[in-house]
C-alpha atoms as a PDB file:
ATOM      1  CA  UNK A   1      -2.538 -17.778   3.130  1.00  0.00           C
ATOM      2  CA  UNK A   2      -1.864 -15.697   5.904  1.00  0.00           C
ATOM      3  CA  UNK A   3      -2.209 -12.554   7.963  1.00  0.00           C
ATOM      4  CA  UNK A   4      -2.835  -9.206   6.038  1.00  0.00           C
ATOM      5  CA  UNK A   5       0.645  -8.156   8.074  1.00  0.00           C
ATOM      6  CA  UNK A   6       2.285 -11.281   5.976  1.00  0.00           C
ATOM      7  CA  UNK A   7       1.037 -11.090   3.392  1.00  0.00           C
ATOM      8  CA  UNK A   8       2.363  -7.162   3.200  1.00  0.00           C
ATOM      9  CA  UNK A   9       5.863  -8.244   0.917  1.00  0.00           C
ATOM     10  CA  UNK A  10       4.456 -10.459  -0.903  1.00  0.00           C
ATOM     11  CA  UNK A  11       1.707  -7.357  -2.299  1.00  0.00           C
ATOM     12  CA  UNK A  12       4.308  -5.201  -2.670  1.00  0.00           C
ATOM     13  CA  UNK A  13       6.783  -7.213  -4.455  1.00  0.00           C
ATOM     14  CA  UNK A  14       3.798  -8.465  -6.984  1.00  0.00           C
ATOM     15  CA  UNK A  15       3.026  -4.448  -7.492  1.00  0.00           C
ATOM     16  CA  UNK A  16       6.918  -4.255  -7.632  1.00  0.00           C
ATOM     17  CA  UNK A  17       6.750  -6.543 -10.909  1.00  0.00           C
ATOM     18  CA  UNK A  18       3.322  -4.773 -12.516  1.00  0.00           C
ATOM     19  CA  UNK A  19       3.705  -3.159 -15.470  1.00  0.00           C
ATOM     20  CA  UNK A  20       1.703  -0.104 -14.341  1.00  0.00           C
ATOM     21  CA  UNK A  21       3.848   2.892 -12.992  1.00  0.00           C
ATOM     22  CA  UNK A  22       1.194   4.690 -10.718  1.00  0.00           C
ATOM     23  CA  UNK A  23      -0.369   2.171  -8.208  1.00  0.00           C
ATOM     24  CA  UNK A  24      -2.679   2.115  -4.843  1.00  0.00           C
ATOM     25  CA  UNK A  25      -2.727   0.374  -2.058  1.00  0.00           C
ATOM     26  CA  UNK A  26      -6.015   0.715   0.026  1.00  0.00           C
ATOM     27  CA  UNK A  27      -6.140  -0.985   3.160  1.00  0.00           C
ATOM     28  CA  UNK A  28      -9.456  -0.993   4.727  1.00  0.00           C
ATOM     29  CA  UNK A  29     -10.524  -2.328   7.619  1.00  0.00           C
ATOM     30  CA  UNK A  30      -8.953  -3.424  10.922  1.00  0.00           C
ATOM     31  CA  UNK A  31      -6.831  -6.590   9.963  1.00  0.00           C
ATOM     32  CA  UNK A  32      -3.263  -5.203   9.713  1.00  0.00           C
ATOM     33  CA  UNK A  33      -1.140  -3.751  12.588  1.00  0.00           C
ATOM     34  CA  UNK A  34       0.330  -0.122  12.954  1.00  0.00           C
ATOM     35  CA  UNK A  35       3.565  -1.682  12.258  1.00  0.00           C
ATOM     36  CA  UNK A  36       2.801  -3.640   8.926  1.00  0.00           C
ATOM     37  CA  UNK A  37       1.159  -0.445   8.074  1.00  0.00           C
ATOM     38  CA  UNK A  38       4.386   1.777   8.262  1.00  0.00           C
ATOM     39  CA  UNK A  39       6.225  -0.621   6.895  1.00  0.00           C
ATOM     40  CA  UNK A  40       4.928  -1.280   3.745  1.00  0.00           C
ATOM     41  CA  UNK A  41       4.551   2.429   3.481  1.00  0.00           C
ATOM     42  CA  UNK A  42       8.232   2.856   4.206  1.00  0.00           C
ATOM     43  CA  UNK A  43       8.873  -0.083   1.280  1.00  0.00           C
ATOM     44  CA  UNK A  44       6.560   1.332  -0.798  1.00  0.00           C
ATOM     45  CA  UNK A  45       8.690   4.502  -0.451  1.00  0.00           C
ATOM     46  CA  UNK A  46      11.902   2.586  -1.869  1.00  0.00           C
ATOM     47  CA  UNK A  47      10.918   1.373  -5.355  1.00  0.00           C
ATOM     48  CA  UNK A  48      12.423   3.609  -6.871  1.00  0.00           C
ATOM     49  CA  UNK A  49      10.774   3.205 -10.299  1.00  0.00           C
ATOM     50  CA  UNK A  50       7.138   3.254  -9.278  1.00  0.00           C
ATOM     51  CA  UNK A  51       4.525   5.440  -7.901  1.00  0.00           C
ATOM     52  CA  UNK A  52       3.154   3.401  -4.865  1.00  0.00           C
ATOM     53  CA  UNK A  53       0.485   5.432  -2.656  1.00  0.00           C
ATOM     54  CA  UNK A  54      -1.002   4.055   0.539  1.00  0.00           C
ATOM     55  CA  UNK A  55      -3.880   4.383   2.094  1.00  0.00           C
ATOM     56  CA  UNK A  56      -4.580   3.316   5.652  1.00  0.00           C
ATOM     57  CA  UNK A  57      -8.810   3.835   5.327  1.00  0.00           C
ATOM     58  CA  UNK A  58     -11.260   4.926   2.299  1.00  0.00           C
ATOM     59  CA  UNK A  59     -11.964   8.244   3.968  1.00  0.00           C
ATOM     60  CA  UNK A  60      -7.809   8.784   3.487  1.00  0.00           C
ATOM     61  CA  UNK A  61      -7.941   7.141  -0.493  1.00  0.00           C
ATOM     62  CA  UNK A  62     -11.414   9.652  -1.044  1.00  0.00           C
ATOM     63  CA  UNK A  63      -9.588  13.326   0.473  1.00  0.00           C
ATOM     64  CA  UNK A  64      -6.534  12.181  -1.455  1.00  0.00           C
ATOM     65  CA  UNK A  65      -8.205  12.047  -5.061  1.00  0.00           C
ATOM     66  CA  UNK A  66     -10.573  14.711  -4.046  1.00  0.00           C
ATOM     67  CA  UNK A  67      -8.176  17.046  -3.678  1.00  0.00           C
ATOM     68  CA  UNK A  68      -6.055  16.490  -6.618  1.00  0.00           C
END
């Protein structure tokens, strides 16, 4: 166990190995940093054979699909 900032790669790299293609990543609340935040957006970003969105709050996640 461990912060929501370290536990960030450890996410990722589990979605990294999911079968699915398309994936989400909501983060609600206030226990990750700005930084841990852009990075795993920026990570996200680099696996190259997945569709990885972010979403920093459920207001975010909701205009996203809503708009779609």
């Amino acid at each position: 166990m461990g912060s929501a900032d370290q536990e960030s790669p450890f996410l990722l790299e589990s979605l990294r190995l999911a079968p699915e293609h398309n994936l989400v990543i909501l983060l609600g609340g206030k226990g990750y940093k700005q930084k841990a935040f852009d990075w795993i957006k920026t990570a996200a970003s680099n696996i190259q054979d997945k569709q990885i969105k972010i979403f920093g709050d459920l207001d975010e996640f909701i205009s996203f699909f809503v708009s779609k």
